[in-house]
Protein backbone atom coordinates (compact mmCIF):
# COMPACT_ATOMS: atom_id res chain seq x y z
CA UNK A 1 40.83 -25.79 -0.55
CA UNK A 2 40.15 -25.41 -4.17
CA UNK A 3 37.17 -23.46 -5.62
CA UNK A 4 36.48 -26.07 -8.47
CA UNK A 5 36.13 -28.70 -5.87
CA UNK A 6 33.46 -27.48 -4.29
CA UNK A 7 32.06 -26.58 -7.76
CA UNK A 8 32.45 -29.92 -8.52
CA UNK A 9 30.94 -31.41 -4.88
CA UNK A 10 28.03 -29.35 -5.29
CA UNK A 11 27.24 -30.50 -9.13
CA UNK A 12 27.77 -34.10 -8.14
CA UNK A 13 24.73 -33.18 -5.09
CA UNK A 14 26.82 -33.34 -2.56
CA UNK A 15 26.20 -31.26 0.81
CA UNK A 16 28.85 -28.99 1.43
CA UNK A 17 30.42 -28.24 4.73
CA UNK A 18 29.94 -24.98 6.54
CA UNK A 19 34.17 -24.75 5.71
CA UNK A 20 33.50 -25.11 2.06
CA UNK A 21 30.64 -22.26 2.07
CA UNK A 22 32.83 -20.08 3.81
CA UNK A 23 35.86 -20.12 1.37
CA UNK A 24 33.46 -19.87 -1.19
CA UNK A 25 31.90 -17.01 -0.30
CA UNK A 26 35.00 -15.29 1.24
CA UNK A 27 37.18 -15.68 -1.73
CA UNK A 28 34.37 -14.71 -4.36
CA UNK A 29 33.89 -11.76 -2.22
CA UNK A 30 37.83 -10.90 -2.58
CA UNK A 31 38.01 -11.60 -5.62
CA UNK A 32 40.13 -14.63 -5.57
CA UNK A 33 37.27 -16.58 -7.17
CA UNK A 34 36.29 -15.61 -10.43
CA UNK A 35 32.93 -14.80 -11.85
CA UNK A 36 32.59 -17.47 -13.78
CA UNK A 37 33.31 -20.12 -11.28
CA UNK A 38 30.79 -18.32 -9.23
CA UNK A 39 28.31 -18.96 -11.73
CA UNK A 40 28.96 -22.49 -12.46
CA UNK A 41 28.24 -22.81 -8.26
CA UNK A 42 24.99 -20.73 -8.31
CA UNK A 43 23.85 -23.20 -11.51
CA UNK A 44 25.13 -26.16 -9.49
CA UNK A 45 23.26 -24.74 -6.61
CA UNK A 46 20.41 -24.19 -8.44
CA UNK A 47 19.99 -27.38 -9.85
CA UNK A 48 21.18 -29.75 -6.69
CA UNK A 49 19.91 -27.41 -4.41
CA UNK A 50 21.09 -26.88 -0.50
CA UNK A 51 20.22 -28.70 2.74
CA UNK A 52 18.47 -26.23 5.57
CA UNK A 53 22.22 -26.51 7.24
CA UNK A 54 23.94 -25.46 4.06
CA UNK A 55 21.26 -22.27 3.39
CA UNK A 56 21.93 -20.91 6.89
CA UNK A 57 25.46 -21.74 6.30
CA UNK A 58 25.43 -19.88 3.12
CA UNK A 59 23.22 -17.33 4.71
CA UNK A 60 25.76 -16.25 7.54
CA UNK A 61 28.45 -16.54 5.31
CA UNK A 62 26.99 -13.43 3.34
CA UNK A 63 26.31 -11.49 6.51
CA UNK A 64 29.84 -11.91 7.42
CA UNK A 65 30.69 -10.93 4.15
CA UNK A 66 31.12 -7.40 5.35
CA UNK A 67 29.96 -5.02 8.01
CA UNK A 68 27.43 -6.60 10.79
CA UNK A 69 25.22 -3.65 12.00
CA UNK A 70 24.92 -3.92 15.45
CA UNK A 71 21.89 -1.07 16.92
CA UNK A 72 21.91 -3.07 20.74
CA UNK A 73 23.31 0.06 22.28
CA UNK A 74 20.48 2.66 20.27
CA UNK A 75 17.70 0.74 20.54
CA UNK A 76 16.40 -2.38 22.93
CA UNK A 77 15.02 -4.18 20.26
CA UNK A 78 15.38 -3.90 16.42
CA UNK A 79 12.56 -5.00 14.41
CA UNK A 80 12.24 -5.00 10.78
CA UNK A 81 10.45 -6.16 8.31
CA UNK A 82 10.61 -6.91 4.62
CA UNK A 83 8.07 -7.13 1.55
CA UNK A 84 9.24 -9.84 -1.12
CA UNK A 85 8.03 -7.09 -3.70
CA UNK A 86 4.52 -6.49 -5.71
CA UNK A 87 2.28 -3.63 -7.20
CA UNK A 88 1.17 -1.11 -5.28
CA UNK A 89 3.02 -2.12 -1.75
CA UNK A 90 4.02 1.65 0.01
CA UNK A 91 3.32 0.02 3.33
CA UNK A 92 6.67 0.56 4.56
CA UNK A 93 5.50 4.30 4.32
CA UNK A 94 2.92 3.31 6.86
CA UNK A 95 3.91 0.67 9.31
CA UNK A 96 7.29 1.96 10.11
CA UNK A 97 5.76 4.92 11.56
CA UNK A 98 2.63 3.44 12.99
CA UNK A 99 5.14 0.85 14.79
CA UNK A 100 7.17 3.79 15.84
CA UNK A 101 3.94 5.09 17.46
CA UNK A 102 2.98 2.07 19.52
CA UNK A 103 6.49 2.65 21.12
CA UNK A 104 8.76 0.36 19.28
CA UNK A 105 11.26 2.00 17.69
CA UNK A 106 12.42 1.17 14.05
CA UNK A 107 15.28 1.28 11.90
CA UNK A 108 15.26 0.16 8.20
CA UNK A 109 16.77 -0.14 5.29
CA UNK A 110 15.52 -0.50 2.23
CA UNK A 111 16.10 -0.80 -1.70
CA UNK A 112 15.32 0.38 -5.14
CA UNK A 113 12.38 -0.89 -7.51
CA UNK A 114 13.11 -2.66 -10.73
CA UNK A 115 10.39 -3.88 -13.06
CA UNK A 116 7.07 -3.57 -12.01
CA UNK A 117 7.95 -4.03 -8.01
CA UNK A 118 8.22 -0.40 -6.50
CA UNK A 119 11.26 0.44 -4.18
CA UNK A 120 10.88 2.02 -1.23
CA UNK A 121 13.62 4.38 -1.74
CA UNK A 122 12.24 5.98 -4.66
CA UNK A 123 8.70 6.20 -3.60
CA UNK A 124 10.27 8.80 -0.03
CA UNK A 125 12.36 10.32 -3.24
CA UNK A 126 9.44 11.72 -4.42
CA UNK A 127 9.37 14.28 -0.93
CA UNK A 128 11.91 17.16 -2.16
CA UNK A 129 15.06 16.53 -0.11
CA UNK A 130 14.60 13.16 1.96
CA UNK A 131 17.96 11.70 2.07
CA UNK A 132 17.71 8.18 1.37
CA UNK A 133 21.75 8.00 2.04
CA UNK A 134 23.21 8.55 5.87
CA UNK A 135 26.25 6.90 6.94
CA UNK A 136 26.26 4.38 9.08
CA UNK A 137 26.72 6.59 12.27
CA UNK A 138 23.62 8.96 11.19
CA UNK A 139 21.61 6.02 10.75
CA UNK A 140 22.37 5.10 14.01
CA UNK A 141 21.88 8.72 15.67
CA UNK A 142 18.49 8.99 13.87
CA UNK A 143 17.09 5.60 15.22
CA UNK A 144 18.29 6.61 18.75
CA UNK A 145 17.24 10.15 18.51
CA UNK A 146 13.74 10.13 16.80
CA UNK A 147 12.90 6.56 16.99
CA UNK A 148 12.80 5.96 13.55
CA UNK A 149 14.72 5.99 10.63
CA UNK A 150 14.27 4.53 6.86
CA UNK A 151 17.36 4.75 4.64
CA UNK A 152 19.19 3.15 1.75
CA UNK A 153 20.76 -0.50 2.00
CA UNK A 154 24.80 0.21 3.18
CA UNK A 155 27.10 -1.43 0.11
CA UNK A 156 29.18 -2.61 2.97
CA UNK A 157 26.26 -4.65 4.66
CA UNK A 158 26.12 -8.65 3.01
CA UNK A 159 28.15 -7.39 -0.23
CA UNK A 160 28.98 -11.32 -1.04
CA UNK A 161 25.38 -11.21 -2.03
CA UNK A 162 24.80 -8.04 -3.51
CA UNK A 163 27.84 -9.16 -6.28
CA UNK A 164 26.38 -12.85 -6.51
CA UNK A 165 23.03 -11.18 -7.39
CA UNK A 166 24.31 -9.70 -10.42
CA UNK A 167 25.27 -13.00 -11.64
CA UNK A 168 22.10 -14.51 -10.66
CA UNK A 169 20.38 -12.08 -12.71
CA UNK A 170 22.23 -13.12 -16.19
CA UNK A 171 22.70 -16.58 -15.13
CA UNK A 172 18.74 -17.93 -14.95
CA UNK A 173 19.47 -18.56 -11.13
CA UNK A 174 17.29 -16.45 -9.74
CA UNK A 175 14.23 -18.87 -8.78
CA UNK A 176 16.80 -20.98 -6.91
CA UNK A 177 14.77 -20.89 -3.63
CA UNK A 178 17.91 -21.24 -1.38
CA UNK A 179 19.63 -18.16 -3.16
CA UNK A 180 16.59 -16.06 -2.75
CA UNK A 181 15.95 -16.95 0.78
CA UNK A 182 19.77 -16.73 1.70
CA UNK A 183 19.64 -13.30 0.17
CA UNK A 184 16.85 -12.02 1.91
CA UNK A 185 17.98 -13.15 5.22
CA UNK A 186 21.60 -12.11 4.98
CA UNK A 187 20.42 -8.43 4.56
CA UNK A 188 18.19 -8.47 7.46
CA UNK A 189 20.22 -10.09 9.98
CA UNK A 190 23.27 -8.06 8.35
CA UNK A 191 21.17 -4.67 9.53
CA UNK A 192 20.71 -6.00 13.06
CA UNK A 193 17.71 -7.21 12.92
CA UNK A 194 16.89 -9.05 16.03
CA UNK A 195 12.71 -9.81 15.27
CA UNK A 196 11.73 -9.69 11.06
CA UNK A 197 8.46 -9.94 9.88
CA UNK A 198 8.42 -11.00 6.31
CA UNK A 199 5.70 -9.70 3.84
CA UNK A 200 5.91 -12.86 0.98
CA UNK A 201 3.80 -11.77 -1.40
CA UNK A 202 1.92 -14.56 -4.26
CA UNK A 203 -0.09 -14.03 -7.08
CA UNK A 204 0.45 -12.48 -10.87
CA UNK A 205 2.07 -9.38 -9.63
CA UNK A 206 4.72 -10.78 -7.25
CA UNK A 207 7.74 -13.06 -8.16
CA UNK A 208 6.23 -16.21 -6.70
CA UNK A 209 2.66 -16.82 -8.44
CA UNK A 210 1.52 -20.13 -6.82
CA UNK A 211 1.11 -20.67 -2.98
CA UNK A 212 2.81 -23.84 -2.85
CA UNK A 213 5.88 -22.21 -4.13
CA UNK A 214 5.67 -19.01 -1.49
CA UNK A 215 5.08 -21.66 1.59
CA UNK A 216 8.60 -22.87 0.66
CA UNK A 217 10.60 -19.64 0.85
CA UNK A 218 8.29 -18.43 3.48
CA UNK A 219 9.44 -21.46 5.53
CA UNK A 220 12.73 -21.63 4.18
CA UNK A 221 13.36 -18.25 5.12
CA UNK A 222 11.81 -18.37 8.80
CA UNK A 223 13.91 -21.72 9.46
CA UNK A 224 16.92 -19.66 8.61
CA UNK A 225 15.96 -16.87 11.14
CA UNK A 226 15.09 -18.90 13.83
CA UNK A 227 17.94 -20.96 13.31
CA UNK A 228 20.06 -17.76 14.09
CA UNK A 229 17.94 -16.77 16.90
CA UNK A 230 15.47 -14.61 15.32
CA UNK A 231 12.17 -14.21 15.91
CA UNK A 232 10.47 -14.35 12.23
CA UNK A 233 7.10 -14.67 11.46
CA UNK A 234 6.13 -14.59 7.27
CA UNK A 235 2.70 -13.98 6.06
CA UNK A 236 1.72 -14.99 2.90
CA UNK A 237 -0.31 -11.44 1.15
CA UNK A 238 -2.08 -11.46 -1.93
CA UNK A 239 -0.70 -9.89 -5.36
CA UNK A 240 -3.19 -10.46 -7.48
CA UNK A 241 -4.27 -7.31 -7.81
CA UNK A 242 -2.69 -4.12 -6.76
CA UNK A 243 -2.40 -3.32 -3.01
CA UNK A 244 -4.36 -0.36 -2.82
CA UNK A 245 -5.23 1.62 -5.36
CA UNK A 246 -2.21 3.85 -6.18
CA UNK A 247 0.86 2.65 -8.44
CA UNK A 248 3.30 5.25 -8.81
CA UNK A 249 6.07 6.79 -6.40
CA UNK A 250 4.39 10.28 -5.60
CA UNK A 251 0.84 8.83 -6.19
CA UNK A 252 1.63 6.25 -3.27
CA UNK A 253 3.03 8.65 -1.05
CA UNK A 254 -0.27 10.51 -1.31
CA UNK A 255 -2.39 7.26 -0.88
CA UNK A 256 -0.30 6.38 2.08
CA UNK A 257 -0.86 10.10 3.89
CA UNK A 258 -4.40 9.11 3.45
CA UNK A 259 -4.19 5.73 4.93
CA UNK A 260 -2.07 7.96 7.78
CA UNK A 261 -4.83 9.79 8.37
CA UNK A 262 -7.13 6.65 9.23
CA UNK A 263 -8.57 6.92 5.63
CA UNK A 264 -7.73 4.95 2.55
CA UNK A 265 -8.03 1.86 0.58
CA UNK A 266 -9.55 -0.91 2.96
CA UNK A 267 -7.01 -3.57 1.73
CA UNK A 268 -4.02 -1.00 2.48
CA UNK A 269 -5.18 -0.24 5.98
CA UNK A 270 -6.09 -4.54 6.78
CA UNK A 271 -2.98 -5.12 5.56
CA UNK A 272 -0.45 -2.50 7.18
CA UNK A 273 -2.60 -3.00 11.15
CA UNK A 274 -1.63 -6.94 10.19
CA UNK A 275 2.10 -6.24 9.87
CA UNK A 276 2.20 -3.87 12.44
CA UNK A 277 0.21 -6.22 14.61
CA UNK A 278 3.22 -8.79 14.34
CA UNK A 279 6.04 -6.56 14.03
CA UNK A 280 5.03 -5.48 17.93
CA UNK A 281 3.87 -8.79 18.90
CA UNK A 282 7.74 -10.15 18.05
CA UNK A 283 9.49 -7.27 19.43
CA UNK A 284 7.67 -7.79 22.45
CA UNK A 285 8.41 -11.87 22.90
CA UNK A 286 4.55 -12.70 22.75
CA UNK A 287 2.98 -15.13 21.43
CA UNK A 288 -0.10 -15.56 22.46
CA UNK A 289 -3.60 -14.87 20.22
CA UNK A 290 -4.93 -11.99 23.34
CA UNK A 291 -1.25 -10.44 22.18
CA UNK A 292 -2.07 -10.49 18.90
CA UNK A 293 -5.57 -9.26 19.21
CA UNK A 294 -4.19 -6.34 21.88
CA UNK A 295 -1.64 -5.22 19.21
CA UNK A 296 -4.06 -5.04 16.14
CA UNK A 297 -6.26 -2.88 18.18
CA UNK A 298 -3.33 0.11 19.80
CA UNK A 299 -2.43 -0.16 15.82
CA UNK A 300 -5.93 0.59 14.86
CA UNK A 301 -5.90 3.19 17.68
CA UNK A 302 -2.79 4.81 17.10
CA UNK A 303 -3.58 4.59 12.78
CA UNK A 304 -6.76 6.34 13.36
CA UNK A 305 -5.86 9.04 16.24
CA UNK A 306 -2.71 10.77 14.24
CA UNK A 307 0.20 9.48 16.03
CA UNK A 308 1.23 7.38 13.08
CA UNK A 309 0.99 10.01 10.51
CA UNK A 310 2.77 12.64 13.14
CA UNK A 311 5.55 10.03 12.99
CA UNK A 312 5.54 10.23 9.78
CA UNK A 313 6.62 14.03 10.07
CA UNK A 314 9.28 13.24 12.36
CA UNK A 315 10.75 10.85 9.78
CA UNK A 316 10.69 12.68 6.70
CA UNK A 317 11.89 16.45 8.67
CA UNK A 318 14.45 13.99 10.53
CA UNK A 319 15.96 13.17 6.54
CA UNK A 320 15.63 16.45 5.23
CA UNK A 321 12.44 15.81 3.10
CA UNK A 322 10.19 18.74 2.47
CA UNK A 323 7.42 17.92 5.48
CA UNK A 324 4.64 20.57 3.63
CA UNK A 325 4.65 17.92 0.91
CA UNK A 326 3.56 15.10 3.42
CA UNK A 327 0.97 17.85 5.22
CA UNK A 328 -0.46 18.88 1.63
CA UNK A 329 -0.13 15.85 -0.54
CA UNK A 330 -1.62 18.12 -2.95
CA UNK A 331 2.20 19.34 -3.16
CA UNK A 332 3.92 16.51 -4.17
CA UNK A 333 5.05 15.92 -7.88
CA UNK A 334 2.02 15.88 -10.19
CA UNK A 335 2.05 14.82 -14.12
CA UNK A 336 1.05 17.15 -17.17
CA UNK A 337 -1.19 14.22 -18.42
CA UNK A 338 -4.29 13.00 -16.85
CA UNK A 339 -6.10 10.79 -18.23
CA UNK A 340 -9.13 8.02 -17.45
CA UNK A 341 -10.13 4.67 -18.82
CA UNK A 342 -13.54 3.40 -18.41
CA UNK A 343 -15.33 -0.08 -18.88
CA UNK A 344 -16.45 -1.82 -21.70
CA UNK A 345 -19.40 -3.77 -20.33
CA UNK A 346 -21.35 -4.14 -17.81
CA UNK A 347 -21.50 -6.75 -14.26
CA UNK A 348 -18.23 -8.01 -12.43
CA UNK A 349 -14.71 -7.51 -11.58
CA UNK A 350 -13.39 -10.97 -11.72
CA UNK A 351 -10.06 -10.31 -12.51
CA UNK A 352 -7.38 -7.08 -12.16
CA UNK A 353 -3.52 -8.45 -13.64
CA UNK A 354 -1.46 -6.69 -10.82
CA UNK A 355 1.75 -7.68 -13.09
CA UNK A 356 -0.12 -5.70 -16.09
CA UNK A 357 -0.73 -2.64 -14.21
CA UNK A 358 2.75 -2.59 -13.12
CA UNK A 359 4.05 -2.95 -16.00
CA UNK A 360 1.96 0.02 -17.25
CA UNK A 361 3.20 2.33 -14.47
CA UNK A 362 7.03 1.34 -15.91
CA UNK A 363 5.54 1.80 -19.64
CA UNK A 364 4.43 5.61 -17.92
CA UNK A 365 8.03 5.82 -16.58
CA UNK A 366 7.25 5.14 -12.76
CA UNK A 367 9.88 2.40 -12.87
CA UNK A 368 13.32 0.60 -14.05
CA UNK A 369 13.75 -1.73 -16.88
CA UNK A 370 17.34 -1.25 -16.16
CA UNK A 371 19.04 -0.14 -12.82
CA UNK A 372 21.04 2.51 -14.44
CA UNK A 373 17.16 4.06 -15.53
CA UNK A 374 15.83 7.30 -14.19
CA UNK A 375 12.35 7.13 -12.95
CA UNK A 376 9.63 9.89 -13.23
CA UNK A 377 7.69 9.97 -10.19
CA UNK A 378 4.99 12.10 -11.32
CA UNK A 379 3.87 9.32 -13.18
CA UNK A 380 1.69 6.42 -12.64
CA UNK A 381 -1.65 4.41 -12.43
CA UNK A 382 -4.93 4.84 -10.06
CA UNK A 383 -6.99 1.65 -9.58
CA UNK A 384 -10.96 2.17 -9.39
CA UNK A 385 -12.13 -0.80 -9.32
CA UNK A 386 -11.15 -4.21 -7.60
CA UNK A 387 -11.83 -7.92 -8.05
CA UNK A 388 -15.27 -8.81 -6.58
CA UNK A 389 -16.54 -4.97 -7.51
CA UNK A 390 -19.71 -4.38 -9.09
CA UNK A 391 -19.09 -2.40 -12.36
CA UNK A 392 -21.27 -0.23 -15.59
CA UNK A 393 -19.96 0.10 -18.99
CA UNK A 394 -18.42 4.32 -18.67
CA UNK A 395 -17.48 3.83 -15.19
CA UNK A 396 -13.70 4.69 -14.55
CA UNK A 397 -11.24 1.90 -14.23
CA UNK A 398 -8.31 3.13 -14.15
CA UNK A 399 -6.92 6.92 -14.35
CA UNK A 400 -3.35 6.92 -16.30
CA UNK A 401 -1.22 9.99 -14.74
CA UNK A 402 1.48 10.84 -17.77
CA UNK A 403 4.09 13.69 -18.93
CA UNK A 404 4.47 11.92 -22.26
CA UNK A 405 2.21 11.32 -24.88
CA UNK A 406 3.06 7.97 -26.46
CA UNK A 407 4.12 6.50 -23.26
CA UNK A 408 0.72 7.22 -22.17
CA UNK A 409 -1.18 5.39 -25.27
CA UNK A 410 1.89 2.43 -24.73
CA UNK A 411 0.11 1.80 -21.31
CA UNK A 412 -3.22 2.28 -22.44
CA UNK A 413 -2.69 -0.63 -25.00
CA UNK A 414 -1.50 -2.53 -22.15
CA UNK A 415 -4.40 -1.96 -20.08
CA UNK A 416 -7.72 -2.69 -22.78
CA UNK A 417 -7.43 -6.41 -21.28
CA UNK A 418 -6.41 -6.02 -17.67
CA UNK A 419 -9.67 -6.53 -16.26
CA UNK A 420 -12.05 -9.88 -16.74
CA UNK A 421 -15.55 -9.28 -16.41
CA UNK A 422 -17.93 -11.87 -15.09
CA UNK A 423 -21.52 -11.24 -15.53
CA UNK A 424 -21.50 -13.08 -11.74
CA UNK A 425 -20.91 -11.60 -8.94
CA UNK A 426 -17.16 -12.77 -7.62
CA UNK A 427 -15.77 -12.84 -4.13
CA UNK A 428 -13.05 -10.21 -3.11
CA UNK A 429 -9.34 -11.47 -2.91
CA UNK A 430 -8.58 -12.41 0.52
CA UNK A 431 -5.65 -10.10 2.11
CA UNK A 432 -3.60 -13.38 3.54
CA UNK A 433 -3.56 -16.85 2.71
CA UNK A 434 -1.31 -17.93 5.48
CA UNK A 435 0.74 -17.07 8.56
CA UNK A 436 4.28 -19.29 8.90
CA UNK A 437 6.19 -18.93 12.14
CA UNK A 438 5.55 -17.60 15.82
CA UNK A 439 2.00 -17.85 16.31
């Protein structure tokens, strides 16, 4: 078997076999295919694009790409969950723990931001001494042990996709929906995932802006998990505006102690009890609405009566991370500029560019424009006011934490046009738009 014929099969809209995707992907992987035959697949790919048989295919061909985590023997179900990226979203901070609480156990791995998303990784990063790195076997000894663990994605788990990401990136493939659901998928099912809830997020601050667009990769990705044997439910979440009202690594940490403590944003805490809700509905095989309902409410319980936050503890002592930062938010890493913005007229919130306030956070130094970039995570935004809010000329909109002076007035620029006023009043953003999968 040739690479360039299945180049060529591909660009001629043929549907490969499950052989074909397997060489591929094998000898790419070892390096027996080059890069730029890669490339001229993913752009074949990305203009013929795949059957549901060949994006599975695909799909478990990049979780056999390298090491298969397998965490049947630590815990008796491994549930995880994934967030398709957006402004604002710490509620991996949250759930994790307030899943761990309602007795499920959860082990995760997750990634760095770039752009305007937020990672994961360098939001716990901003807790002196967490160790986002453990070896495989610590990962393992930390889910068994405490219940709970949150680290950084293994290079040796799906690495067929981390290197055909690169080229994706400088190849205008990356809105192939087939590569980005493959990719997704691969990663979760590579870290033993046996149940996945997946956070797709839509709107101007997430990487699919119409709903159309996120029902196909929601589905897309869901077929490929249940075609595996996974249970996967996706909901489709809002990004129009920010989720919350913190943007910025330390500045989320502290916003999600608060939500940890029962308190918070009201979108935050809707939104983390709904993921949670599912998350324990799948690991515990039911599907049924009274489930559902049941599960929301020992969230809500277990949100609101500490357990989730002393979880929390347990995590970030279990990693090494300084736990009197997480007790006294107060603690973590604060910026040497503070500084608040206030509206220029008077009535109501009709609009708040998520994608503009993220990029301000980055302009602040809260996140990558490049990989190799080092973040600041003192920096970032605070949101006062959200779509559907009543609002007076001089009342804050937004407070701009900086340790540098003209990135500070380079995302002040960026935010004079963020909001739209309506002299109207305008209905809130819904938190969901849809649920696709295991009702």
């Amino acid at each position: 078997m040739r690479a360039v014929d299945v180049i060529a099969r591909k660009r001629d809209g043929a549907e490969l076999s499950t052989e074909e995707i397997n060489f591929f992907i094998k000898s790419f992987t070892e390096g027996t295919t080059p890069d730029y035959q890669a490339a001229a697949w993913l752009m074949a790919v990305y203009l013929r694009g795949m059957s549901r048989r060949e994006t599975i295919d695909l799909t478990m061909a990049m979780v056999h790409s390298g090491e298969v985590l397998n965490l049947s023997d630590v815990l008796p179900v491994s549930v995880d969950k994934h967030s398709s990226g957006g402004v604002g979203d710490k509620t991996s901070l949250i759930v994790l723990p307030l899943v761990a609480a309602c007795g499920v156990p959860v082990a995760k791995m997750s990634g760095r931001g770039l752009g305007f998303s937020g990672g994961t990784l360098d939001k716990l990063e901003a807790i002196k001494g967490y160790r986002v790195a453990l070896t495989q076997d610590e990962f393992r000894e930390h889910a068994r042990k405490y219940g709970i663990v949150l680290a950084g994605q293994s290079a040796r788990l799906a690495p067929a996709d981390g290197r055909l990401y690169a080229l994706r990136d400088v190849t205008a493939t990356v809105s192939s929906l087939p590569l980005i659901a493959s990719s997704i998928m691969s990663k979760k099912i590579a870290a033993g995932a046996d149940a996945i809830v997946l956070d797709v997020k839509v709107g101007l601050g997430a990487f699919m802006t119409h709903i159309d667009e996120a029902k196909q990769l929601a589905r897309l990705m869901v077929d490929i998990g249940e075609g595996v044997g996974r249970r996967v439910v996706a909901l489709l979440s809002d990004m129009n505006q920010p989720l919350g009202c913190a943007v910025g690594n330390a500045l989320e940490v502290a916003e999600a102690v608060e939500c940890l403590h029962g308190q918070g944003p009201a979108d935050l805490r809707e939104h983390c009890l709904a993921v949670a809700a599912h998350m324990l509905r799948l690991a515990r095989k039911d599907n049924s609405e009274y489930a559902m309902a049941e599960c929301m409410a020992e969230a809500a319980k277990n949100l609101d009566n500490g357990q989730a936050f002393e979880k929390f503890r347990v995590l970030v002592q279990a990693q090494g991370g300084d736990v009197s930062m997480v007790d006294d938010p107060a603690r973590l890493p604060k910026a040497n500029i503070i500084e608040t913005l206030t509206a220029t007229q008077s009535g109501y919130v009709a609009q708040l560019n998520a994608l503009q306030v993220g990029m301000a956070s980055v302009d602040l130094g809260a996140g990558r424009e490049r990989k190799e970039d080092n973040i600041d995570h003192a920096v970032g935004v605070v949101v006062h006011k959200k779509v559907g809010d009543a609002i007076t000329v001089g009342e804050p909109t937004f407070t701009l934490h900086a340790n540098d002076r003209a990135r500070l007035e380079q995302a002040r620029r960026r935010l004079d046009n963020t909001i739209v006023y309506s002299a109207h009043p305008t209905a809130p953003l819904p938190t969901f738009y849809d649920i696709i999968g295991a009702q």
